[in-house]
C-alpha atoms as a PDB file:
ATOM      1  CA  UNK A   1      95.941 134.121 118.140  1.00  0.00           C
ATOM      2  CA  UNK A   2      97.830 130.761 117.365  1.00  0.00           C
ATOM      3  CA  UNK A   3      97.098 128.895 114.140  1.00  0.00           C
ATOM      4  CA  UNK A   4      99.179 125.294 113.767  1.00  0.00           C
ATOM      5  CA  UNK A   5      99.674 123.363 110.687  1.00  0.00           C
ATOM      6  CA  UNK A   6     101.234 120.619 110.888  1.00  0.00           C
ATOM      7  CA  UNK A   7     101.459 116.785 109.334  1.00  0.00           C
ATOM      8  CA  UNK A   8     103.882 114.429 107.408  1.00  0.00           C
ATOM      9  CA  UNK A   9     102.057 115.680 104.098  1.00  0.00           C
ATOM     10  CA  UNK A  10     104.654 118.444 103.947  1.00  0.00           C
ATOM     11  CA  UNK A  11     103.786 120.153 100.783  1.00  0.00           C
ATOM     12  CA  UNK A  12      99.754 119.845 101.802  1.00  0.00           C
ATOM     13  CA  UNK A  13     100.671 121.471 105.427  1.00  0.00           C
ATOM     14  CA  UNK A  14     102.196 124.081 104.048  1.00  0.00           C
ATOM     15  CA  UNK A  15      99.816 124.725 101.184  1.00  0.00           C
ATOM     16  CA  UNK A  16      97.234 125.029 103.752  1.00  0.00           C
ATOM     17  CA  UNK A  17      99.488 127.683 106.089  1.00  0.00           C
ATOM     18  CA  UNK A  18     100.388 129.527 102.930  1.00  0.00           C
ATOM     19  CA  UNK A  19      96.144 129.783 101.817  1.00  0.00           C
ATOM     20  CA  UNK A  20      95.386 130.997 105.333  1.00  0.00           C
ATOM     21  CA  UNK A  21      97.816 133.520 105.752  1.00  0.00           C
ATOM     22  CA  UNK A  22      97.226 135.254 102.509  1.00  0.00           C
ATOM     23  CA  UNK A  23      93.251 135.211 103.176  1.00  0.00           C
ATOM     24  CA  UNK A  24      93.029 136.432 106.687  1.00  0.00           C
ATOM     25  CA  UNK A  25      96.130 138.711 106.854  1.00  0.00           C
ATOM     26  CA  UNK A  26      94.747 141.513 104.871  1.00  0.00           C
ATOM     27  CA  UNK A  27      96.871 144.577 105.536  1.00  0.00           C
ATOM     28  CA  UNK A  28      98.796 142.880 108.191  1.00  0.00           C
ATOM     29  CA  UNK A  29     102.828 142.920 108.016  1.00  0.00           C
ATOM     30  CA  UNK A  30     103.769 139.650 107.411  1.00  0.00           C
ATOM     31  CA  UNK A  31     107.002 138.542 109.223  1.00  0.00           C
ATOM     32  CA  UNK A  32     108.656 134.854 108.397  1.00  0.00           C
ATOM     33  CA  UNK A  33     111.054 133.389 111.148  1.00  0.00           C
ATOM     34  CA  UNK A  34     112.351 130.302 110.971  1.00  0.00           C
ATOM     35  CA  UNK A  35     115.109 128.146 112.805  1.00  0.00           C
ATOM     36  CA  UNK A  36     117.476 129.872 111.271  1.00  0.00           C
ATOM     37  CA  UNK A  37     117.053 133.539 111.920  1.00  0.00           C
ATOM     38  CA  UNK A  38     115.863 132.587 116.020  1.00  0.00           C
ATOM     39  CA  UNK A  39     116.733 135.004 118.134  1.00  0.00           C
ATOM     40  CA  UNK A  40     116.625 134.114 122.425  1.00  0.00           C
ATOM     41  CA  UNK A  41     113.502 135.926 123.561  1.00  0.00           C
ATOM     42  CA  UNK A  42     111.461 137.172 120.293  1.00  0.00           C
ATOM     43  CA  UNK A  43     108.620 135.144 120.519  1.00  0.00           C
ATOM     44  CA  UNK A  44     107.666 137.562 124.007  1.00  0.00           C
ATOM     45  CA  UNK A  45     108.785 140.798 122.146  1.00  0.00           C
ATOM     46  CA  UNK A  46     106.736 139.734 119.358  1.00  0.00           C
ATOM     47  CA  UNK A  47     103.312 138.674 121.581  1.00  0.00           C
ATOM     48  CA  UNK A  48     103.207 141.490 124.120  1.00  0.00           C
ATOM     49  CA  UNK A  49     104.258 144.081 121.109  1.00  0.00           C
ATOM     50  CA  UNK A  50     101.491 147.138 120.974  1.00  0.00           C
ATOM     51  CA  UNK A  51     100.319 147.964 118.154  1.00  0.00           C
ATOM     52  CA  UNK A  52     101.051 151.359 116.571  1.00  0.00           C
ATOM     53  CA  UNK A  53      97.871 152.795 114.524  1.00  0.00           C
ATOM     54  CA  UNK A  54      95.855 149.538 114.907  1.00  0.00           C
ATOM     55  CA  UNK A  55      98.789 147.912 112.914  1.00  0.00           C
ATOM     56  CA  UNK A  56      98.257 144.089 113.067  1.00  0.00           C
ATOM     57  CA  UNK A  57     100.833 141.431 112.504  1.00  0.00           C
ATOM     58  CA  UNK A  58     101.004 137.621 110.944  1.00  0.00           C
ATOM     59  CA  UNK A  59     103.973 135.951 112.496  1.00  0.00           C
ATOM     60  CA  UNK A  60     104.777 132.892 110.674  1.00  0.00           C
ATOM     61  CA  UNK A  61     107.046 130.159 112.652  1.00  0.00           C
ATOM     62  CA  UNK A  62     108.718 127.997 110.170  1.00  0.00           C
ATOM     63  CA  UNK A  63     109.871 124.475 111.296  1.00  0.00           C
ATOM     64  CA  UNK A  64     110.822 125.456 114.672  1.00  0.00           C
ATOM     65  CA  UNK A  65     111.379 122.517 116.098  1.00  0.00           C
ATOM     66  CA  UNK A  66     115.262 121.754 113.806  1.00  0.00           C
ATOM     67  CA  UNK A  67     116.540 124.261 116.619  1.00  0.00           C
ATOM     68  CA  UNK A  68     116.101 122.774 120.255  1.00  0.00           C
ATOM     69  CA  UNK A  69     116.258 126.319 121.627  1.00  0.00           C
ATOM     70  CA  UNK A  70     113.793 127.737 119.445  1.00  0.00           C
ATOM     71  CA  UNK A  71     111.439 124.693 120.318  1.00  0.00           C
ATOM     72  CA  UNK A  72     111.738 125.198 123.667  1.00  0.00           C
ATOM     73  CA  UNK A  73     110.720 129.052 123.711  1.00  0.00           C
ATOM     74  CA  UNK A  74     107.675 128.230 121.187  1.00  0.00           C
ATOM     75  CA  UNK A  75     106.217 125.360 123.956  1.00  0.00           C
ATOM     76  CA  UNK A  76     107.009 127.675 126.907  1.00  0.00           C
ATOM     77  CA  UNK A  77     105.284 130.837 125.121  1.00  0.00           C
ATOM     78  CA  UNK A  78     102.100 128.883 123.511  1.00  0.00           C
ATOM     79  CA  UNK A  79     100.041 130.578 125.950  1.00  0.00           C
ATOM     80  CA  UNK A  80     101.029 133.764 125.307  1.00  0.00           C
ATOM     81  CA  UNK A  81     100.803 133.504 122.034  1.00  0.00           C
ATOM     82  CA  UNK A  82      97.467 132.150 121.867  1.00  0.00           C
ATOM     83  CA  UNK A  83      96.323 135.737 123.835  1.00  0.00           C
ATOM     84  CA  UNK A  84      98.633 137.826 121.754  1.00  0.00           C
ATOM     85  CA  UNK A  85      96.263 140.407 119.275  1.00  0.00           C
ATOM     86  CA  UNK A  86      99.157 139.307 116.860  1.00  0.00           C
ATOM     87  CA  UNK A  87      98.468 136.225 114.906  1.00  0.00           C
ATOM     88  CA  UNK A  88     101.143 133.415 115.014  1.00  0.00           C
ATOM     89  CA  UNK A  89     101.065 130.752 112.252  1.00  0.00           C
ATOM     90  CA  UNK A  90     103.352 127.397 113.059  1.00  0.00           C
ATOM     91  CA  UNK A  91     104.147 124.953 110.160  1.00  0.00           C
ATOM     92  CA  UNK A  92     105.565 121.858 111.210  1.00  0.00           C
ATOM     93  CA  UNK A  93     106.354 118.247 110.064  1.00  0.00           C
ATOM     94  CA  UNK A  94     104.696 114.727 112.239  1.00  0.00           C
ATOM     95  CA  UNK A  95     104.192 115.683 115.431  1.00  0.00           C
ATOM     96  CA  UNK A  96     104.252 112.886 118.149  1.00  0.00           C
ATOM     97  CA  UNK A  97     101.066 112.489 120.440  1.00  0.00           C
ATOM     98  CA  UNK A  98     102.816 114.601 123.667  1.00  0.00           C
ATOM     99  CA  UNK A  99     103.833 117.671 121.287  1.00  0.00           C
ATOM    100  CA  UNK A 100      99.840 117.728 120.036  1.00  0.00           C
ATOM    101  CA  UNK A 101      98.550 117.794 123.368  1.00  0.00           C
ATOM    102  CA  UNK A 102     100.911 120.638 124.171  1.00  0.00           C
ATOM    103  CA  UNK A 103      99.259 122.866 121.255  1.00  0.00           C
ATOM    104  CA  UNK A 104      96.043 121.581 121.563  1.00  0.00           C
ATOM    105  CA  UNK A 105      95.879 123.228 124.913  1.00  0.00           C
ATOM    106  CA  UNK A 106      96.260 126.964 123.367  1.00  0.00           C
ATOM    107  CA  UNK A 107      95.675 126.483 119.501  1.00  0.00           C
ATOM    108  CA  UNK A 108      92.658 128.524 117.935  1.00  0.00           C
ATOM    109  CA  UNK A 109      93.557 125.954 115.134  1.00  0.00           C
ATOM    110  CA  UNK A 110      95.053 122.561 114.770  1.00  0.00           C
ATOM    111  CA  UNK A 111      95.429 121.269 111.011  1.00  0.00           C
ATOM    112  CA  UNK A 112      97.095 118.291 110.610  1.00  0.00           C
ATOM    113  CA  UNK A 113      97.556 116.639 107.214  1.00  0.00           C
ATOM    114  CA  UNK A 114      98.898 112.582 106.472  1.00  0.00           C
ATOM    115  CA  UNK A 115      99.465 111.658 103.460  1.00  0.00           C
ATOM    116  CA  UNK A 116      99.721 108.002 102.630  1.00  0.00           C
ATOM    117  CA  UNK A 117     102.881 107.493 103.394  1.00  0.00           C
ATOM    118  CA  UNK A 118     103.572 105.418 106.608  1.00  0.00           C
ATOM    119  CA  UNK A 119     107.027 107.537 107.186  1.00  0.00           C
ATOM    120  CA  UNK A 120     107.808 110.066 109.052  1.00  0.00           C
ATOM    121  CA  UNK A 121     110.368 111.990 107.038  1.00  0.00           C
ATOM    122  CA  UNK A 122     110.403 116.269 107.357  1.00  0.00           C
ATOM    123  CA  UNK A 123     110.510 117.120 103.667  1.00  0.00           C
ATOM    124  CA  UNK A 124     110.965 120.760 105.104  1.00  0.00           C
ATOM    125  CA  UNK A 125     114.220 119.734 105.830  1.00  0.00           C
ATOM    126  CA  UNK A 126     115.419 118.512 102.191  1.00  0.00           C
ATOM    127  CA  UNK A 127     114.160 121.739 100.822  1.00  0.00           C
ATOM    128  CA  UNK A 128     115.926 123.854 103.199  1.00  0.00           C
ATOM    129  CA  UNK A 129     119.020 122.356 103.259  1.00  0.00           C
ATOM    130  CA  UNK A 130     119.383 122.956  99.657  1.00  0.00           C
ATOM    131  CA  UNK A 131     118.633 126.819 100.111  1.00  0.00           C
ATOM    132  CA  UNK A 132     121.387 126.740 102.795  1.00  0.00           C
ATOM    133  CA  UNK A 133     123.495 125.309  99.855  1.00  0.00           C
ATOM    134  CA  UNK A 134     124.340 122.625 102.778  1.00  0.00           C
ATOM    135  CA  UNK A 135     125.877 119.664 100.826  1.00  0.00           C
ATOM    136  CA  UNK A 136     126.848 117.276 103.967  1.00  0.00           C
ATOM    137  CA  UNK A 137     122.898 117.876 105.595  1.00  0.00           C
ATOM    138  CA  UNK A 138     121.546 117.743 102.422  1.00  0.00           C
ATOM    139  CA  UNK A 139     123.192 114.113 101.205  1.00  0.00           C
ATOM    140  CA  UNK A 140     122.579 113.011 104.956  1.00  0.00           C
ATOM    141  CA  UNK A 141     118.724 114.232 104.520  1.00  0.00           C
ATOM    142  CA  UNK A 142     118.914 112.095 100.744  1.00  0.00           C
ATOM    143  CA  UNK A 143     120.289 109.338 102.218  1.00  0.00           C
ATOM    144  CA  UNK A 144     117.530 109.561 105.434  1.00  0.00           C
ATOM    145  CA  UNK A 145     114.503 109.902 102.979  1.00  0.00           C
ATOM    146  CA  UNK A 146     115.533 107.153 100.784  1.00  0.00           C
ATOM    147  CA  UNK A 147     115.125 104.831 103.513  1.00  0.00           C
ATOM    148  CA  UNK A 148     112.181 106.034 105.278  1.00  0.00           C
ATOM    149  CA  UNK A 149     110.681 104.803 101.979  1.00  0.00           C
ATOM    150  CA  UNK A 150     110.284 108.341  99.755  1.00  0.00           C
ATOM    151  CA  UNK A 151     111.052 107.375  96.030  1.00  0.00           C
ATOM    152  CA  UNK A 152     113.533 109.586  93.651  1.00  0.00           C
ATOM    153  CA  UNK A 153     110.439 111.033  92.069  1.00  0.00           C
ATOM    154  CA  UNK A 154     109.004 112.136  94.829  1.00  0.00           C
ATOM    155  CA  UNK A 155     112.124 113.658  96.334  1.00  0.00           C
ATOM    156  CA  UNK A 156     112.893 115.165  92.991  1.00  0.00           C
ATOM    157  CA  UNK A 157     109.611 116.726  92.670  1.00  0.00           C
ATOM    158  CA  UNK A 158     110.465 118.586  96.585  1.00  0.00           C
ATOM    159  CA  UNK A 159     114.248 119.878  95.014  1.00  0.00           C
ATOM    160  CA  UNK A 160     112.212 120.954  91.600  1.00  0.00           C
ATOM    161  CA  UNK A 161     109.362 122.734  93.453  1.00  0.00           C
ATOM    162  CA  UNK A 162     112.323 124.726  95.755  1.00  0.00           C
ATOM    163  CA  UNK A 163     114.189 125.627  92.803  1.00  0.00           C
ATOM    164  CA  UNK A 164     111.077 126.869  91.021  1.00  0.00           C
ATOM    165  CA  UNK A 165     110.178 128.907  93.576  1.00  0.00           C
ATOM    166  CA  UNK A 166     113.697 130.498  93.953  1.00  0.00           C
ATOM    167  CA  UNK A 167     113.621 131.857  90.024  1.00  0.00           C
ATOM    168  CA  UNK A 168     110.400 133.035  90.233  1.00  0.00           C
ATOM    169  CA  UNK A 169     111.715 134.586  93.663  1.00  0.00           C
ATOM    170  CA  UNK A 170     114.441 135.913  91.594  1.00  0.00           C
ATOM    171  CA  UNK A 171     112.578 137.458  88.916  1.00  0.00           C
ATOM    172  CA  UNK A 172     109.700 138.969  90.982  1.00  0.00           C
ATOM    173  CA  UNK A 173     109.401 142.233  93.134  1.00  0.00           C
ATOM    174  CA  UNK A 174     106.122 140.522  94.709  1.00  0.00           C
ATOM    175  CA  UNK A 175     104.768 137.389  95.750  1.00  0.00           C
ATOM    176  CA  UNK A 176     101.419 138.605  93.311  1.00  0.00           C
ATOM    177  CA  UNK A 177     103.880 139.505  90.658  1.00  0.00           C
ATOM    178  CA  UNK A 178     105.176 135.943  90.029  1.00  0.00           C
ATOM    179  CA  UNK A 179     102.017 133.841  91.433  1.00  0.00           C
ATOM    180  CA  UNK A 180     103.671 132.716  94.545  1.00  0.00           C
ATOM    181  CA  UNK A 181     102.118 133.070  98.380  1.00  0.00           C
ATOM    182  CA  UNK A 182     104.074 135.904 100.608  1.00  0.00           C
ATOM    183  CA  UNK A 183     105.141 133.098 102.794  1.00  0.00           C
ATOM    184  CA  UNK A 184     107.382 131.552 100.453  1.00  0.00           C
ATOM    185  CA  UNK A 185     108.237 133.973  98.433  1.00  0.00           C
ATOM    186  CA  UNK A 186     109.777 136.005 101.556  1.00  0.00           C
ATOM    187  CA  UNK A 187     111.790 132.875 102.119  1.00  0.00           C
ATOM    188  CA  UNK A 188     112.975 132.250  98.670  1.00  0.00           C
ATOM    189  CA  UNK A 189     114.520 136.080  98.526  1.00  0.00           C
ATOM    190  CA  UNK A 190     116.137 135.903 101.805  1.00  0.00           C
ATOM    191  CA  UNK A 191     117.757 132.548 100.383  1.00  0.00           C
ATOM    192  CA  UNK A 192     118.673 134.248  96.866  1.00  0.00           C
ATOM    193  CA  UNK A 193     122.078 135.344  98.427  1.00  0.00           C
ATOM    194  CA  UNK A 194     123.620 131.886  98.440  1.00  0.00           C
ATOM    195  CA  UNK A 195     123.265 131.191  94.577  1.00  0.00           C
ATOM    196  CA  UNK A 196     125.501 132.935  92.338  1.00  0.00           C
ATOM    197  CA  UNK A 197     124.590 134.518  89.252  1.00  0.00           C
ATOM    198  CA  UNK A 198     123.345 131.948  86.493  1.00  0.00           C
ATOM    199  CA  UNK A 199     123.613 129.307  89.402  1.00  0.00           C
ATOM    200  CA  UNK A 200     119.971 128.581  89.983  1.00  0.00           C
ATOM    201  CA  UNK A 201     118.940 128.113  86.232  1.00  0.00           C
ATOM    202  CA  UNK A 202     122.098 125.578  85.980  1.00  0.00           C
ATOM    203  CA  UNK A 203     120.732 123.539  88.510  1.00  0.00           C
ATOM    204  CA  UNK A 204     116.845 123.808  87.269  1.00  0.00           C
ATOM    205  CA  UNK A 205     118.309 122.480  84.127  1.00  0.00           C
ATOM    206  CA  UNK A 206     120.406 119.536  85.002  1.00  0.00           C
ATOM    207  CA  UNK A 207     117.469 118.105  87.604  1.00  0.00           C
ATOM    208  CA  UNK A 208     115.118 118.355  84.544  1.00  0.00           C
ATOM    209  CA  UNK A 209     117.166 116.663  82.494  1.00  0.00           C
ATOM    210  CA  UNK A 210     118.248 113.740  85.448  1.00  0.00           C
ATOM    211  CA  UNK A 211     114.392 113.383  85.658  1.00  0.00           C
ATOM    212  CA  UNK A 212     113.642 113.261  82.204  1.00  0.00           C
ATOM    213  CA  UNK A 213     116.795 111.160  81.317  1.00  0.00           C
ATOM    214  CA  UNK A 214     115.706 108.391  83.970  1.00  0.00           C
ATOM    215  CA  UNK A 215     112.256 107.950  82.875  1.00  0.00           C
ATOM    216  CA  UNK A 216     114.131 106.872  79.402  1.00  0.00           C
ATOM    217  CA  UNK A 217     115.776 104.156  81.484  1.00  0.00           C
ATOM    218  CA  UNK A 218     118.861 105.850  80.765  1.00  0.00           C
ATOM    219  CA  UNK A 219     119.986 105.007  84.551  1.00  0.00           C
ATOM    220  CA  UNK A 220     118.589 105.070  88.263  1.00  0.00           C
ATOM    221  CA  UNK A 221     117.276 108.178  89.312  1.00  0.00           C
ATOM    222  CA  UNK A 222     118.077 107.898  93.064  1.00  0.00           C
ATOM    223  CA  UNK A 223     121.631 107.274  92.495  1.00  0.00           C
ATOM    224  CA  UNK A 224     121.690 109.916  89.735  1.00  0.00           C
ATOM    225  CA  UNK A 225     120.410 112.291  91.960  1.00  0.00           C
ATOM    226  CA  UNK A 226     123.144 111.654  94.657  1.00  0.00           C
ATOM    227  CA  UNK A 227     126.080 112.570  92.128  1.00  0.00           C
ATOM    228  CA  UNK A 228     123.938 115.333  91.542  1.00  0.00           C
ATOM    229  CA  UNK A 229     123.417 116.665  95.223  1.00  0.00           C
ATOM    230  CA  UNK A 230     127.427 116.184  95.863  1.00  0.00           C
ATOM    231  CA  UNK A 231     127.728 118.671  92.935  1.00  0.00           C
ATOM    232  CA  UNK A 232     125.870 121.321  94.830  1.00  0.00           C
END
C-alpha cells in the first residue's frame, strides 16, 4: 500500500503522516528512511520482502526527493509499492503538477495540504539541516526562506519545534513516554549523536530568549537569528 502526504503546509503534512501512521500501524515495525540513510535498491528489498509470522511493516519515506537518486528509485518503484502487503508512507513538501500525476497513478492516498502562504519553501529542509548541525545549508536555507516571504517568527517557531522535539527525544525511551509520534521521535534519536552533552538545552535557551528579546523591540529578529544560526 502507498499513502502520500504532501503540501507546502509542512508542519500540517506531516502532522497528518505522523496521525496516520500511529492509528493504522498497530503492531507493525515501523521503519523511518529518509534522504539521508538511502541506500541503491531498498525500496525493492523492502516491497517484495515476505513476511515472517504475518509480521507487517510501515515504511515511512521522509523527504525523498533532497536526494536525486533516491527520487528517482521512489518514481520508478511507485507501482510496486502500491502492491507491496507493506505499507509505504511518503511525506513531502509542494509538489509540481507532473510529480502529482506520477503518484496519483498508484497512491491508495493523496493528502495534500496549502497553507496560505503563496511560497513554495520546504520547511523540512530548515529543520533538518539543523539536526545535521549543517551551518553553510542551514544559513543558505535562512537566507532562501526569508525571501520566499516566511517571517522570523514563523521560521523560529520550525527551529523551536525541532529542538523541542530533540530533548524530549533525549529524555524519553518511547515516543508514548514523552508525548511525541514514533515518526519523529525515531528521527530525533538517530539525530541525538550530533549534539554534545548540555548542547541542545544551550541552544533551546538562547532561541527563547532571541524570540522573547525581539518582541521587546530589543532588535530584529531575522537578523538576530542569523548571528544565531552562524553560532551553530
Amino acid at each position: 500500500m502507498l499513502n502520500v502526504y504532501f503540501g507546502n503546509d509542512t508542519v500540517k503534512v506531516r502532522q497528518k503522516a505522523f496521525d496516520y501512521v500511529d492509528k493504522e500501524k498497530d503492531e507493525a515495525s515501523l521503519v523511518l528512511i529518509d534522504a539521508d540513510n538511502y541506500e541503491a535498491g531498498i525500496l525493492e528489498v523492502a516491497a517484495g520482502g515476505v513476511s515472517l509470522f504475518g509480521s507487517k511493516y510501515f515504511y515511512v519515506l521522509d523527504n525523498w526527493s533532497v536526494n536525486p537518486s533516491a527520487y528517482e528509485e521512489l518514481i520508478k518503484h511507485l507501482g510496486q509499492l502500491s502492491e507491496s502487503e507493506h505499507t509505504f508512507v511518503v511525506v513531502e513538501g509542494s509538489m509540481l503538477a507532473p510529480e502529482k500525476k506520477k503518484f496519483e497513478k498508484h497512491a491508495n492516498k493523496l493528502e495534500e495540504y496549502k497553507s496560505e502562504a503563496t511560497n513554495s519553501f520546504n520547511s523540512f529542509s530548515l529543520a533538518d539541516a539543523f539536526t545535521k548541525r549543517d551551518r553553510k545549508l542551514l544559513w543558505l536555507l535562512w537566507n532562501e526562506a526569508l525571501l520566499s516571504g516566511n517571517s522570523g517568527e514563523e521560521l523560529a517557531g520550525i527551529l523551536w519545534w525541532q529542538i523541542k522535539t530533540l530533548r524530549l527525544a533525549q529524555v524519553g525511551d518511547s515516543a508514548a513516554s514523552v508525548g511525541l509520534k514514533d515518526f519523529p521521535f525515531t528521527k530525533a534519536k538517530r539525530a541525538l549523536g550530533n549534539f554534545k552533552s548540555g548542547e541542545l538545552e544551550k541552544l533551546s535557551r538562547d532561541l527563547l530568549t532571541l524570540i522573547h528579546e525581539s518582541r521587546l523591540g530589543k532588535f530584529e529578529l531575522p537578523l538576530a537569528l542569523e548571528r544565531w544560526i552562524l553560532k551553530i
